[in-house]
Structures are given as C-alpha cells and as structure tokens.
Protein backbone atom coordinates (compact mmCIF):
# COMPACT_ATOMS: atom_id res chain seq x y z
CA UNK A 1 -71.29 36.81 18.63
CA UNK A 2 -72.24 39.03 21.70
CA UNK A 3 -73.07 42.49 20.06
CA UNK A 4 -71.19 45.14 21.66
CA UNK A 5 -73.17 48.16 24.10
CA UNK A 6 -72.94 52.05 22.79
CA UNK A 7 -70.26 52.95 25.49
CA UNK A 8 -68.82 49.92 26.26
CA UNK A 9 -64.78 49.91 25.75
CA UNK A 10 -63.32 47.59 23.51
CA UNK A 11 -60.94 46.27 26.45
CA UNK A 12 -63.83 45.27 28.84
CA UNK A 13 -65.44 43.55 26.17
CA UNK A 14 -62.38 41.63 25.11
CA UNK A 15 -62.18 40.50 28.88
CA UNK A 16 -65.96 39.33 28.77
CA UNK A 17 -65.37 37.67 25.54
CA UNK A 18 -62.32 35.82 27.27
CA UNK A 19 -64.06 34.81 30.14
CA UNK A 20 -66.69 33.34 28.03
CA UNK A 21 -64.64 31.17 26.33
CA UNK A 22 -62.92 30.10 29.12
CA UNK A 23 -66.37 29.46 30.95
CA UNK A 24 -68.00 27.52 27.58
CA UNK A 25 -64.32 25.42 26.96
CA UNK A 26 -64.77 24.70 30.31
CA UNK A 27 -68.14 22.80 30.34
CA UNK A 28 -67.32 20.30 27.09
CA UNK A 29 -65.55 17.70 28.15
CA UNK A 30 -51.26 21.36 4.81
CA UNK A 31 -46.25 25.35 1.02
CA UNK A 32 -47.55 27.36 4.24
CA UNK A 33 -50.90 28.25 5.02
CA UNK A 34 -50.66 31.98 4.12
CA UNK A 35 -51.26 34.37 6.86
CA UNK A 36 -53.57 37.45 5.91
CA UNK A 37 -55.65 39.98 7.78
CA UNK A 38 -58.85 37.89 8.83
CA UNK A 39 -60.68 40.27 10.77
CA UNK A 40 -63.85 40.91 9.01
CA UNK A 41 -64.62 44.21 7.56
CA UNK A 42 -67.29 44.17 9.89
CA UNK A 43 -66.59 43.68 13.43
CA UNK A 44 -67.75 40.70 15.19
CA UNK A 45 -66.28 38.84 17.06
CA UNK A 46 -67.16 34.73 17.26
CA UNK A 47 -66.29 32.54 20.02
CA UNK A 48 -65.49 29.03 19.27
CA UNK A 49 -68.01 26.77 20.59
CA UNK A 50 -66.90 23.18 21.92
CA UNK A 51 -68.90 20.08 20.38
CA UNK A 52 -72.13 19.97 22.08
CA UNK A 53 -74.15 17.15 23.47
CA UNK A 54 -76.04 16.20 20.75
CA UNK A 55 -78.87 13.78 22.51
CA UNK A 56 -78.60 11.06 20.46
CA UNK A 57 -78.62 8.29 22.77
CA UNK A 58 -75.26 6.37 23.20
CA UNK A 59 -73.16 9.05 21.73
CA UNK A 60 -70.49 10.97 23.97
CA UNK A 61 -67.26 12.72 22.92
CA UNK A 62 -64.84 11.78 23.89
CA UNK A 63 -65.69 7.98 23.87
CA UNK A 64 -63.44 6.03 26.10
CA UNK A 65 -60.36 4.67 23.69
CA UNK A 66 -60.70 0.76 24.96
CA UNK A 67 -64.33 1.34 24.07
CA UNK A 68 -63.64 1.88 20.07
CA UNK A 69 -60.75 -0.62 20.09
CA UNK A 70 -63.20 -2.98 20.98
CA UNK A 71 -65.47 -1.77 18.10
CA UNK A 72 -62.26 -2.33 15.81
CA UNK A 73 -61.58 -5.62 17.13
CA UNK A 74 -65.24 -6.83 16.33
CA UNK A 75 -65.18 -4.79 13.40
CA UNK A 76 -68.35 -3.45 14.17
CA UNK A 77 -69.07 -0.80 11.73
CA UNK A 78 -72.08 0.01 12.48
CA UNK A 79 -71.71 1.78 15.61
CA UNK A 80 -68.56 3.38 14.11
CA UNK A 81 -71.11 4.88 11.57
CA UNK A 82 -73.05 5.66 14.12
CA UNK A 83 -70.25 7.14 16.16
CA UNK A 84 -69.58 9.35 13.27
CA UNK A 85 -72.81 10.46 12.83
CA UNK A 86 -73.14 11.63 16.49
CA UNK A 87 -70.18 13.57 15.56
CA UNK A 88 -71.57 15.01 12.61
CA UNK A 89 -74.46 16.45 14.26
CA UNK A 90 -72.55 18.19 17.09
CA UNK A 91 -70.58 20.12 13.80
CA UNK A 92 -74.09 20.85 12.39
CA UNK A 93 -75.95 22.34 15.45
CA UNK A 94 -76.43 26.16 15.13
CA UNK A 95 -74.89 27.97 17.86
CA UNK A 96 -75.85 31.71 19.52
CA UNK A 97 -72.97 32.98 17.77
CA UNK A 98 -73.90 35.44 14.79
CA UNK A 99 -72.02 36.35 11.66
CA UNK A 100 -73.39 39.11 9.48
CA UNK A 101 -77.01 38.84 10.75
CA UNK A 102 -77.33 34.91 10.85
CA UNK A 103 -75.96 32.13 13.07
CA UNK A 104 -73.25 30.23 12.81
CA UNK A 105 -73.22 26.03 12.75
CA UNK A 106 -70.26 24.75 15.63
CA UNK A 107 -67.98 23.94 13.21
CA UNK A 108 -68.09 27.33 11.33
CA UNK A 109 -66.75 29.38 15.05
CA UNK A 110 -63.81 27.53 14.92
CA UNK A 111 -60.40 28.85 14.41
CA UNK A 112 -58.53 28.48 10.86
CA UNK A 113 -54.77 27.15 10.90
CA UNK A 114 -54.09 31.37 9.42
CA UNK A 115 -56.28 32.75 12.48
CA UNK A 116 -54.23 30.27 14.90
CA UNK A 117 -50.81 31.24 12.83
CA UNK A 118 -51.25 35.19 13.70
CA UNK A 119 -52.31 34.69 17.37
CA UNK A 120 -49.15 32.06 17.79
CA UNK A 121 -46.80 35.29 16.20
CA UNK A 122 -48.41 37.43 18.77
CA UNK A 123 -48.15 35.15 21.71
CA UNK A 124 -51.55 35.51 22.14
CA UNK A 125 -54.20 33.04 23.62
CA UNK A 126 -56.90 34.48 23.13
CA UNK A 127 -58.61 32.39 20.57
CA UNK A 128 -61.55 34.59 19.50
CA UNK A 129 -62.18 35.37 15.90
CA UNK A 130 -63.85 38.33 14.38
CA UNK A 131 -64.63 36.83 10.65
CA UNK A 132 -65.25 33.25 8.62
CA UNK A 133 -61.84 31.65 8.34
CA UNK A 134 -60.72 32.39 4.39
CA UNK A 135 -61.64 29.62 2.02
CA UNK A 136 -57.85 28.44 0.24
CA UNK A 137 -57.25 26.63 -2.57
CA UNK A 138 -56.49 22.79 -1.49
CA UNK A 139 -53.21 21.54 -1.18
CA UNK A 140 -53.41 18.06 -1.94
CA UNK A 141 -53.96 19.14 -5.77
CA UNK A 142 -50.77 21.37 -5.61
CA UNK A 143 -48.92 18.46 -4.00
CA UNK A 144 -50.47 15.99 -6.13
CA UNK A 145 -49.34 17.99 -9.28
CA UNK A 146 -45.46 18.78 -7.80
CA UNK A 147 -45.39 14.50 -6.87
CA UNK A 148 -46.48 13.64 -10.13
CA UNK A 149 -44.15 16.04 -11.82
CA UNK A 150 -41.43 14.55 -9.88
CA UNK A 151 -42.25 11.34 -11.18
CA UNK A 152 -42.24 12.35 -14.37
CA UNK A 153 -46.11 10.53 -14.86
CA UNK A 154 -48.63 12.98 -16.72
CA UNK A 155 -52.25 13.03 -14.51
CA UNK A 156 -53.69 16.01 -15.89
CA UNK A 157 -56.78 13.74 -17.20
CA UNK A 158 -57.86 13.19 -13.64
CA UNK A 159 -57.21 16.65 -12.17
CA UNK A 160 -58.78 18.32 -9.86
CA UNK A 161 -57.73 21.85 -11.71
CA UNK A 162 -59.83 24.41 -13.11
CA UNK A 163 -62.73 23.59 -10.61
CA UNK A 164 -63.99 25.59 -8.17
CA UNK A 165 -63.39 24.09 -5.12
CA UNK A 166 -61.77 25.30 -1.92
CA UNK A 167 -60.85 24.48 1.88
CA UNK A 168 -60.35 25.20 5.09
CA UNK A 169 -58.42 23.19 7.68
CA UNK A 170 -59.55 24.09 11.72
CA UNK A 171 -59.27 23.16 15.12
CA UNK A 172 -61.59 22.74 18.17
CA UNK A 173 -61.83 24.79 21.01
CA UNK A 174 -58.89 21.83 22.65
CA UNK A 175 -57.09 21.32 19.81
CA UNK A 176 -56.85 25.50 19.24
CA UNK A 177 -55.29 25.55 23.17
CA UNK A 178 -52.91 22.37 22.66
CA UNK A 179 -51.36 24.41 19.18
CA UNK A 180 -51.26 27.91 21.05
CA UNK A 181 -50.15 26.48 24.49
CA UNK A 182 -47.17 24.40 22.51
CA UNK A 183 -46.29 26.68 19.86
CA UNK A 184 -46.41 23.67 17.87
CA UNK A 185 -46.71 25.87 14.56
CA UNK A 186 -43.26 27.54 14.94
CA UNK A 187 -40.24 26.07 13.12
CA UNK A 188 -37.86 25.61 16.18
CA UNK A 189 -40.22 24.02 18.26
CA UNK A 190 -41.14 21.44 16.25
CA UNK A 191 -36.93 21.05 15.64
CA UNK A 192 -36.68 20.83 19.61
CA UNK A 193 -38.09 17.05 18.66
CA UNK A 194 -35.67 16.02 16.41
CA UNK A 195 -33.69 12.91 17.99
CA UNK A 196 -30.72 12.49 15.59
CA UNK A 197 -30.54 8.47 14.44
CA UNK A 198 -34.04 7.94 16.14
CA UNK A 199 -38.01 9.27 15.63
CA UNK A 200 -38.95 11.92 17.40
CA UNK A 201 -42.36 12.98 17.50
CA UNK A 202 -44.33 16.16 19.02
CA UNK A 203 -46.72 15.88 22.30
CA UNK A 204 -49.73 13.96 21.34
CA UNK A 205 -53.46 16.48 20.93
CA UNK A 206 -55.62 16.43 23.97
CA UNK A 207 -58.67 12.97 23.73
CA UNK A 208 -61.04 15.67 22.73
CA UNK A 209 -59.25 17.68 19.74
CA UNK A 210 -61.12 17.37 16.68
CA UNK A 211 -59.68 18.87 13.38
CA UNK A 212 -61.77 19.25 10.04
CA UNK A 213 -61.43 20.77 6.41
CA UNK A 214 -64.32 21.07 4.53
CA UNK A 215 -64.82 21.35 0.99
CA UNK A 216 -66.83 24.06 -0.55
CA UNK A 217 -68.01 24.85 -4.12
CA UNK A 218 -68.55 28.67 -4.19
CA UNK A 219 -71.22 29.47 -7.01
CA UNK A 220 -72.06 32.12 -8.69
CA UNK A 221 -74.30 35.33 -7.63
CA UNK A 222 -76.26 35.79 -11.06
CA UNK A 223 -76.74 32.59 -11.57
CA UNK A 224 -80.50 31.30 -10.61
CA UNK A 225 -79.28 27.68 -10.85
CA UNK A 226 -75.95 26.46 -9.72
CA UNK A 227 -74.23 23.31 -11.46
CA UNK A 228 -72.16 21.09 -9.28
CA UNK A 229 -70.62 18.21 -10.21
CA UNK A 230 -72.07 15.31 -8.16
CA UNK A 231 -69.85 12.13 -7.00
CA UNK A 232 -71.29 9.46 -8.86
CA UNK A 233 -69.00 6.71 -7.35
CA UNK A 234 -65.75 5.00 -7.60
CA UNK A 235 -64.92 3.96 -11.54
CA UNK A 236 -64.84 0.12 -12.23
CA UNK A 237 -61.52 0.04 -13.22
CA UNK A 238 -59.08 2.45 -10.78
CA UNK A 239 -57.70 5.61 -12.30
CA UNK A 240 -57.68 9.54 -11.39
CA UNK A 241 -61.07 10.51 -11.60
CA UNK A 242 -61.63 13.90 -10.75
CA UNK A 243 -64.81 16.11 -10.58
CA UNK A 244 -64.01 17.11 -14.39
CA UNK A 245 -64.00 13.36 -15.35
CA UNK A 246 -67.41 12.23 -13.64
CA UNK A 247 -70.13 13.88 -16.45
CA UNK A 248 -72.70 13.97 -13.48
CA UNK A 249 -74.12 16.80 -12.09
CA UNK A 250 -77.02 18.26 -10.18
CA UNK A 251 -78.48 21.82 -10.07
CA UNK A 252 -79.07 24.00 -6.98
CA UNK A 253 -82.07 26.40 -7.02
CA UNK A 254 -80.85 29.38 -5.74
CA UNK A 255 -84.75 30.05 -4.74
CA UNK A 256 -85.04 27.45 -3.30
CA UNK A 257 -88.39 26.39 -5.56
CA UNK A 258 -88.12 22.24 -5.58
CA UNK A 259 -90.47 20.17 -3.89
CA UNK A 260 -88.52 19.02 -0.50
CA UNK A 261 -86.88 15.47 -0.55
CA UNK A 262 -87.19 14.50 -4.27
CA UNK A 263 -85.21 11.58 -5.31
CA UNK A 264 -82.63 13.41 -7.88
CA UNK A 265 -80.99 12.30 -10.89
CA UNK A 266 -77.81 13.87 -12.22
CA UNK A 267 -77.76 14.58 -15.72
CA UNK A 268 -74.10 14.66 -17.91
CA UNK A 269 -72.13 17.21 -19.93
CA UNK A 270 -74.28 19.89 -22.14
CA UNK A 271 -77.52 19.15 -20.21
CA UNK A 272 -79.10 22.12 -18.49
CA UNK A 273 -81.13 21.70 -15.56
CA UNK A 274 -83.97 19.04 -15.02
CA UNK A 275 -86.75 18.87 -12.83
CA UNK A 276 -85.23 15.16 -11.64
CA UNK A 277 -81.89 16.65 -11.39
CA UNK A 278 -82.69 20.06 -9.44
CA UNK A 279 -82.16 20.13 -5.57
CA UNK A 280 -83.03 23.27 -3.50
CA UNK A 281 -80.08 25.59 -1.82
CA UNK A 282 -81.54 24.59 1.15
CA UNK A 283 -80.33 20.94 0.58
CA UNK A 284 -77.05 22.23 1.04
CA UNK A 285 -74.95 23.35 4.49
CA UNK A 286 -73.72 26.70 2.50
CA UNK A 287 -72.68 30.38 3.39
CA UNK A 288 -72.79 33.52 1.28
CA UNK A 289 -69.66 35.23 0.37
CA UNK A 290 -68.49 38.29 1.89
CA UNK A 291 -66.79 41.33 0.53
CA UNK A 292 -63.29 40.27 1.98
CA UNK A 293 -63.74 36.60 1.37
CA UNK A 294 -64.35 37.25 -2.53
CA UNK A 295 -61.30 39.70 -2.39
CA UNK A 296 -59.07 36.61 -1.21
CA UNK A 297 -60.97 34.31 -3.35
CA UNK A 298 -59.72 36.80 -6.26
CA UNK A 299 -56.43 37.44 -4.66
CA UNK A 300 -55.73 33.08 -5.32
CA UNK A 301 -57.19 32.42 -8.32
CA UNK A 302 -56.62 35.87 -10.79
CA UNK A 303 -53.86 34.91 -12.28
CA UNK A 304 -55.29 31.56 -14.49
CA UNK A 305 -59.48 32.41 -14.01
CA UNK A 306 -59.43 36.54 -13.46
CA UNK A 307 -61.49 37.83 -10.84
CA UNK A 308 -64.80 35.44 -10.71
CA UNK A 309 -65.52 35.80 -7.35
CA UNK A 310 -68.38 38.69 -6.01
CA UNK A 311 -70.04 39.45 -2.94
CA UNK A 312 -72.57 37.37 -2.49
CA UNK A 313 -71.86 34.35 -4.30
CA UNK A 314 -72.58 31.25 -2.43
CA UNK A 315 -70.24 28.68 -0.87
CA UNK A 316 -72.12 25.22 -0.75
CA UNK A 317 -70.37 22.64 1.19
CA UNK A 318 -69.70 19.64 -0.68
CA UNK A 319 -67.63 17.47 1.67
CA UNK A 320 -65.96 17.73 4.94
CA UNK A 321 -62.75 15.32 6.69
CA UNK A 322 -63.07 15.05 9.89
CA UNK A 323 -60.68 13.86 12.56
CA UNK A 324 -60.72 13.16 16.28
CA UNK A 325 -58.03 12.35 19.04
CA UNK A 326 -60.74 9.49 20.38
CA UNK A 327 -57.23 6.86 19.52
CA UNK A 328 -53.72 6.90 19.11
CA UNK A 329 -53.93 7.03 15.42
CA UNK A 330 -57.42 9.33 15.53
CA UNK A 331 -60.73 8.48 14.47
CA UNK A 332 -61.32 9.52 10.60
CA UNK A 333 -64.72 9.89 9.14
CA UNK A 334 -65.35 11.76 5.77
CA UNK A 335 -68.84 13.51 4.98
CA UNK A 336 -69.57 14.26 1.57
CA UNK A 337 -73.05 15.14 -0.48
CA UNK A 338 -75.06 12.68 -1.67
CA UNK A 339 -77.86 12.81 -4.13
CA UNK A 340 -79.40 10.14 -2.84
CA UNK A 341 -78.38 10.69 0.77
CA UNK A 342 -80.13 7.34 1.48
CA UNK A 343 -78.47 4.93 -0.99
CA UNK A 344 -74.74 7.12 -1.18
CA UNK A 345 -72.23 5.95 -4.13
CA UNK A 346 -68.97 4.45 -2.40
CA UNK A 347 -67.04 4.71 -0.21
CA UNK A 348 -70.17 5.14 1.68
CA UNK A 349 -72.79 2.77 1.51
CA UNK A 350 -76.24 1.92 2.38
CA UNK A 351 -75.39 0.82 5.59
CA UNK A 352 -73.92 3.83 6.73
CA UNK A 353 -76.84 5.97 5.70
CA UNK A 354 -78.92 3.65 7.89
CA UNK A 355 -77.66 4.46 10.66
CA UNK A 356 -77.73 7.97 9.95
CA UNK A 357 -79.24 10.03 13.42
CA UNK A 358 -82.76 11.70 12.90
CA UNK A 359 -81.82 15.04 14.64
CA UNK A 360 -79.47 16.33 11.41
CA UNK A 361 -81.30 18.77 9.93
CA UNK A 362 -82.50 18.75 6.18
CA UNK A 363 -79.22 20.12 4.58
CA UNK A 364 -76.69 18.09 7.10
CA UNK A 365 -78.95 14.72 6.13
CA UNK A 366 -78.03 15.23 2.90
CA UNK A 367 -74.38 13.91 2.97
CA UNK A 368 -72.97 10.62 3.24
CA UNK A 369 -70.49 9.25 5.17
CA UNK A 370 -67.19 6.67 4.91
CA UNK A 371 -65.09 5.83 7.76
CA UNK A 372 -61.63 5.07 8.42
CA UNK A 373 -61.10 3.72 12.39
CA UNK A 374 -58.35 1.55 10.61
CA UNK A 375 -56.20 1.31 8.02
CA UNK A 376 -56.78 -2.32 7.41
CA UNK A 377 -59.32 -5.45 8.79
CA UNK A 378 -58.80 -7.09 11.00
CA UNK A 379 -56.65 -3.48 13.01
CA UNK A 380 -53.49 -3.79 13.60
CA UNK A 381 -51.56 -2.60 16.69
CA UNK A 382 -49.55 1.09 16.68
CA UNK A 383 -46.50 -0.91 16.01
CA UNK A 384 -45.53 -4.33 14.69
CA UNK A 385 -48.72 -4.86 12.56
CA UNK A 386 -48.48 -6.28 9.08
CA UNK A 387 -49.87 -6.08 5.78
CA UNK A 388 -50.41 -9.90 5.38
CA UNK A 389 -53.75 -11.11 5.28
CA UNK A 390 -55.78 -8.14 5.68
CA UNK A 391 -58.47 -6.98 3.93
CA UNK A 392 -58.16 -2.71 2.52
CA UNK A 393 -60.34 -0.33 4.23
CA UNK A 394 -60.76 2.59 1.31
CA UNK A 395 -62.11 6.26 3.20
CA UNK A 396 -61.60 9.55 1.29
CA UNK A 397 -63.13 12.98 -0.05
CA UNK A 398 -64.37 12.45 -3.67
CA UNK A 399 -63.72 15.71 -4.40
CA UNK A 400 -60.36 16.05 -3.26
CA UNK A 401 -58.59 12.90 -3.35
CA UNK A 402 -60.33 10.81 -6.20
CA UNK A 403 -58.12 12.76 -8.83
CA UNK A 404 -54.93 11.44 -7.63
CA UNK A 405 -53.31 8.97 -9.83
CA UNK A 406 -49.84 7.45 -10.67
CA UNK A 407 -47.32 9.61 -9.46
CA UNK A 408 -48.88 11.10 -6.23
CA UNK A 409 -47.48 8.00 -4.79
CA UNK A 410 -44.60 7.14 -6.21
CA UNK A 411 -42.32 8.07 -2.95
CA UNK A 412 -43.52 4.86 -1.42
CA UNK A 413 -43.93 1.21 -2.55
CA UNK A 414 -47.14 0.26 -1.03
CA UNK A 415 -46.67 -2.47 1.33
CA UNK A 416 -50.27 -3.87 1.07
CA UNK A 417 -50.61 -3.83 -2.68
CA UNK A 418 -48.06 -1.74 -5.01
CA UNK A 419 -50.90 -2.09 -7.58
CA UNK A 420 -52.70 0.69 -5.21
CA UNK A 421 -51.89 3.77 -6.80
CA UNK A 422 -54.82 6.03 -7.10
CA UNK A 423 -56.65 8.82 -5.18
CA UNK A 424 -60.04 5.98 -5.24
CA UNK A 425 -58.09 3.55 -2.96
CA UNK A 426 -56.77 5.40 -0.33
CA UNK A 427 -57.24 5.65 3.51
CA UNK A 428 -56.93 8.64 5.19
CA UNK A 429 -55.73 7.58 8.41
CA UNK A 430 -52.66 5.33 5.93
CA UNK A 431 -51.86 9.17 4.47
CA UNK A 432 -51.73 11.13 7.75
CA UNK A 433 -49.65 8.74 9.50
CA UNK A 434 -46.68 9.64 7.11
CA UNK A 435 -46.82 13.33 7.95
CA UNK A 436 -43.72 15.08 9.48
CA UNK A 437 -42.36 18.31 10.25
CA UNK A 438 -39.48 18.17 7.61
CA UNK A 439 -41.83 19.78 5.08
CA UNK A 440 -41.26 16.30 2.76
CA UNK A 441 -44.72 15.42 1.15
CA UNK A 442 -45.43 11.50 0.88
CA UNK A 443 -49.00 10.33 0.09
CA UNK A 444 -49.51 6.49 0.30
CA UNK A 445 -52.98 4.71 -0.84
CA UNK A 446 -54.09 2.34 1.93
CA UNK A 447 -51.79 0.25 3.39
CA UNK A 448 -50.47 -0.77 7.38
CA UNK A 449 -47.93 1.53 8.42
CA UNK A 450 -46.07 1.03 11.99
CA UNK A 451 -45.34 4.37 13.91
CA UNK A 452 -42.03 3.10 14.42
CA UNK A 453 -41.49 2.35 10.23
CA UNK A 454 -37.94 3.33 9.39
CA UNK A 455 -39.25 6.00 7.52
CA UNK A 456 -39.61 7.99 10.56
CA UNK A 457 -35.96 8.11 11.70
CA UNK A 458 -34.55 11.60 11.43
CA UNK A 459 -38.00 13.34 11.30
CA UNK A 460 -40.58 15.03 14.01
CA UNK A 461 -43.70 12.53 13.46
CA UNK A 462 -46.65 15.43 13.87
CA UNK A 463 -48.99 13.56 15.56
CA UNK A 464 -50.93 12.71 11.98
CA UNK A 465 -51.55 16.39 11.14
CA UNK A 466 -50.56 17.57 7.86
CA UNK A 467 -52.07 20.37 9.33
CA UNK A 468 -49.21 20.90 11.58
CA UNK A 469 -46.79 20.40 8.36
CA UNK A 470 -48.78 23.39 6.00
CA UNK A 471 -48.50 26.38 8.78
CA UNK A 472 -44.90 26.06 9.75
CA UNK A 473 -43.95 29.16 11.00
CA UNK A 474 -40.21 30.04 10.08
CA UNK A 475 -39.21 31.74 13.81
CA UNK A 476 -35.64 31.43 13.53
C-alpha cells in the first residue's frame, strides 16, 4: 500500500498506482462466487505483487516445462518437493504493501475470483485492490453434500459441516491479466468455445499463472487459547474422515507464551489445553479479522451458527492448494500445518519435510507439503495414457477433501480402481482435469484421465480451473 499525500487527487494516484503495477508485473518473469462490495472500510489500496525471487539456489519460476517432465519421467520427487518449496516461500515473503498498519505476505495482495468478477463487469483492468479478499465458505463441502444426495449415500459421519473453516480462491498478477484480458469469467465467452460433437476448450493461462485457495480457521477474540483440530493422518482403513472425526487437536496461545519449536502432541475430545499440546499464534501464517470481513463472515453462516464472528477474531491458516501453469496439466502442490512440521502425517512425508528450504520463516516452516506433478507413476502423456500398471499418486487438503466419501464420486467409475471412493485417495490434478464450463460438478479420486476422454465432448474444458467454473458470470 502507498499511503496517499494530504492534497493529492484520487485520479493521479490511481494513475501512479497503475503504473506501478504495470512497472512491478513487468519485472517477474468453484454455485457462483458471490460478488459483494470488497473495498475495505478503510481505504487502502494493495497492489498485487508477482512471485519474487526467493534465493534459494536452483529455484526459478517459471521452470522450463521439458525440465519437470524430465523430473516426472525419473520420478524424482525430491526436487519436485523442493520445487514446491521454492514456491512456497515466494507466497510467504512479506511485501511493502500494508493492510491496516501491518504488511502483507505475496500471496495475501492478490486478487480474489469476487474482486476479479466486479472489475470483469466493469471492463476494468485495473487490478488493484483496496481490502483482504472475503473469506467464503468452501465449495467442495456444498458439492460434496448435493453429489452425495444425488446418490442417495448418507456421508454426514465424515463431514466437513459445522466447522469453522473457510476459503479463498486467487490469481497471480498473470493469471489476474489472462482472466481480465479474456473475459474468461463471463457466460458467453466461455460458450464462444463450445464445438458441437467435439471438445472445445478455453485459451490455455500464461507459464507463469499461479492460482491458490487457502484454508483458514478463524478463532475466536475472547478466547486466550484457540482449539484447532490437527490432521493426524490418513485412517487405516479408507472412509470420510473429516476434521470432526479425527479427536486430535492442538491449542494456539493467543499470547504467544510457549517456548519456540516444542515438539507438540495433540490431545482428543474433552481435553483442555496441555503444555505438550500448546503451540504459539506465532506458529501460525494468520490475519486478524476486520469489521467488514466478520460482517460477511456473519452474513454466510447466521442462518445455522448466528452471528459468531467479531472484529478481531483471528484467521489462522491451516492449509493452502496451490497451482501453477509450469505444464500442460499444471503443477499441484498442497501445504497444510503440521504439528510436527518435521515428521508430517500423510500425504506428506518425511522426505518432503527434508527438503524443506531454510529461508521460510517460523510460521511458513510449520506446514507440510504433498505433491501432485502426476496423476499416476510412471506419468502418462496429455492423451492416450492408461490406467494399467501404474502405481496412485494420492495429493489433497486434509481439511477440505478428507471428508469426502461414497457418493462425491459416484458420477464416474474410476478407471484406476472403482474401489477409490473417498476424499483420502484423491489427486488433485485427477479432479481438476474434469472441470468444465457447463456448471456440471464431477469429482473423481485418483485415476489417469486423457484430455481428449469422451467425457469432454459437448463441453468448454476450462483449462483445469474449477475456479473458472464457480464465478461464471451470466452476461447474456
């Protein structure tokens, strides 16, 4: 944020701010998203920030493509850890831009799918933003809940509902100018792809677009200790096991009063807070919430829970997906906190967390990571691959998708394994390739799927975005 002069006019400052961007862009190489009023009640105005160079020595973004196919052909994970990492640490660097008094991280200055939904309806591209994009409740659990409905299969044991937990989906600086400069949200674009009796499909996102929706746990003001529920890995036997189901949890001292770096141990249902399970709020990547932010918070949830959420409650970030245009089929890496950041519970591993870059700081070392380059070993090409003799590769949020059970998937027989039916084998790079513009919602757990799978015919493939999908603009 560049605080504005006594005097100075609102237009010459808008033309600064503009040329900024411009200048800083210029220098770095999922039912609709509701559209509300997201200028802050106090005005600032935050330019997105491009992923920086991070310094860690052979990282760049955008890596050459040929470069990580070769990875995927040696099936070389470690570097694709450490490629992930690199990326996590450009999200996590603190920027000069200023929110309320205190700076933002990269990935917090950039745009929301509802901030890039209102300037698309203006024609504006002018992607500045004067407030923290507006947490929403996720989608996959209302989508999980209408699939399962459909299917007539009863998942409430492993749902996701009644828990505090809440997303936002945004683009990069590139992938904020590829939406604007296509109008790719609006209704009869997107139908301007349709090839009747054949798959169409929307212009690919720039090499360097990155999209990402964390997951945040918002926390109450009054309380001096916050309870979170803490991922304590992947059951033994598959099922939906959501947050509700894991009795393990961890305690965040508001005060911030634990000795640094203690190994934790989450305690189950009815147990109050431990020395041994007690982290501090610095261990957390986390935000306080705003006046207008609790308002909207409110404005979701009042109808089952009332009106829980106050200024200054805090929003801890719990998990993040993040995606990149690196490939064809984009890279997909998943963060998500760890109690013990350096031995993580699946699908991350010790392995990962090895290779896990010294210049995070404190809070962003705290999170593991899982990986999904592929949907299956050994990779398979765009098209013509097959599900025969491959080993699974499972990647996904804990917090969002490890609820899903029988039923979210029951729109598609799983050609790798129809046994695969919950939220704890999935793939997240398997789920986005199904998404479309025709506003049809079909999960799959991991499997192969060919961009050229008869599915597609008679649908606008949307480039893997679900993104795209949730902030369809009706413009006709």
């Amino acid at each position: 944020m560049i605080p504005s002069k006594v005097g100075e006019s609102w237009p010459i400052r808008l033309v600064s701010l503009v040329a900024l961007y411009l200048f800083l862009t210029s220098c770095s190489k999922q039912q609709s998203i509701p559209v509300q009023s997201e200028q802050s009640s106090i005005s600032e105005s935050i330019i997105p920030v491009p992923l920086p160079d991070t310094g860690i020595t052979g990282f760049n973004f955008p890596e050459d493509s040929l470069l990580i196919y070769d990875w995927l052909a040696k099936q070389d994970t470690s570097t694709i850890y450490s490629h992930a990492w690199g990326l996590w640490s450009g999200l996590t660097s603190t920027t000069d831009q200023i929110y309320q008094g205190k700076p933002l991280l990269v990935f917090e200055t950039w745009l929301g799918l509802g901030e890039i939904q209102s300037l698309m309806k203006e024609n504006s591209l002018q992607p500045i933003k004067t407030g923290r994009t507006p947490l929403q409740q996720p989608k996959q659990f209302e989508h999980s809940a209408t699939l399962a409905m459909q299917a007539g299969v009863d998942t409430t044991a492993g749902a996701n509902f009644g828990t505090n937990f809440w997303v936002t989906v945004s683009y990069n600086p590139s992938a904020t100018n590829y939406a604007l400069q296509n109008q790719i949200f609006k209704k009869s674009v997107l139908d301007s792809y349709k090839k009747p009796g054949e798959i169409g499909a929307i212009p690919q996102f720039p090499s360097d677009a990155i999209t990402i929706k964390p997951t945040y746990y918002v926390g109450n003001v009054s309380d001096s200790y916050i309870r979170i529920p803490a991922w304590p890995g992947p059951p033994d036997t598959p099922k939906p096991f959501g947050p509700n189901l894991w009795d393990s949890y961890i305690f965040v001292d508001v005060s911030n009063g634990q000795l640094a770096g203690k190994p934790l141990v989450p305690v189950g249902e009815g147990v109050g807070p431990t020395p041994e399970s007690t982290c501090n709020l610095s261990d957390f990547i986390n935000f306080e919430v705003d006046a207008e932010m609790a308002a909207y918070l409110n404005k979701q949830q009042s109808a089952v829970q009332g009106d829980t959420a106050k200024t200054g409650d805090i929003a801890l970030l719990v998990a993040m997906h993040v995606t990149t245009k690196e490939i064809s089929n984009w890279t997909w890496q998943t963060f998500y906190w760890a109690p013990n950041p350096d031995d993580p519970d699946a699908p991350s591993s010790m392995t990962a967390a090895a290779t896990r870059p010294t210049q995070l700081s404190a809070a962003a070392a705290h999170y593991g990571v899982t990986t999904s380059y592929a949907m299956v070993w050994p990779n398979q090409p765009i098209t013509g691959g097959t599900n025969t003799n491959v080993t699974p590769i499972f990647g996904y949020n804990p917090f969002l998708e490890a609820g899903f059970g029988k039923g979210t998937f029951n729109k598609r027989v799983n050609q790798l394994n129809p046994n695969y039916q919950y939220g704890v084998q999935t793939n997240c790079m398997s789920c986005h390739a199904l998404a479309t513009s025709d506003q049809t919602v079909v999960y799959t757990a991991d499997e192969y799927i060919s961009m050229d799978d008869p599915y597609f015919v008679d649908k606008v493939q949307v480039d893997f975005a679900w993104s795209i999908q949730s902030a369809i603009i009706s413009d006709q």
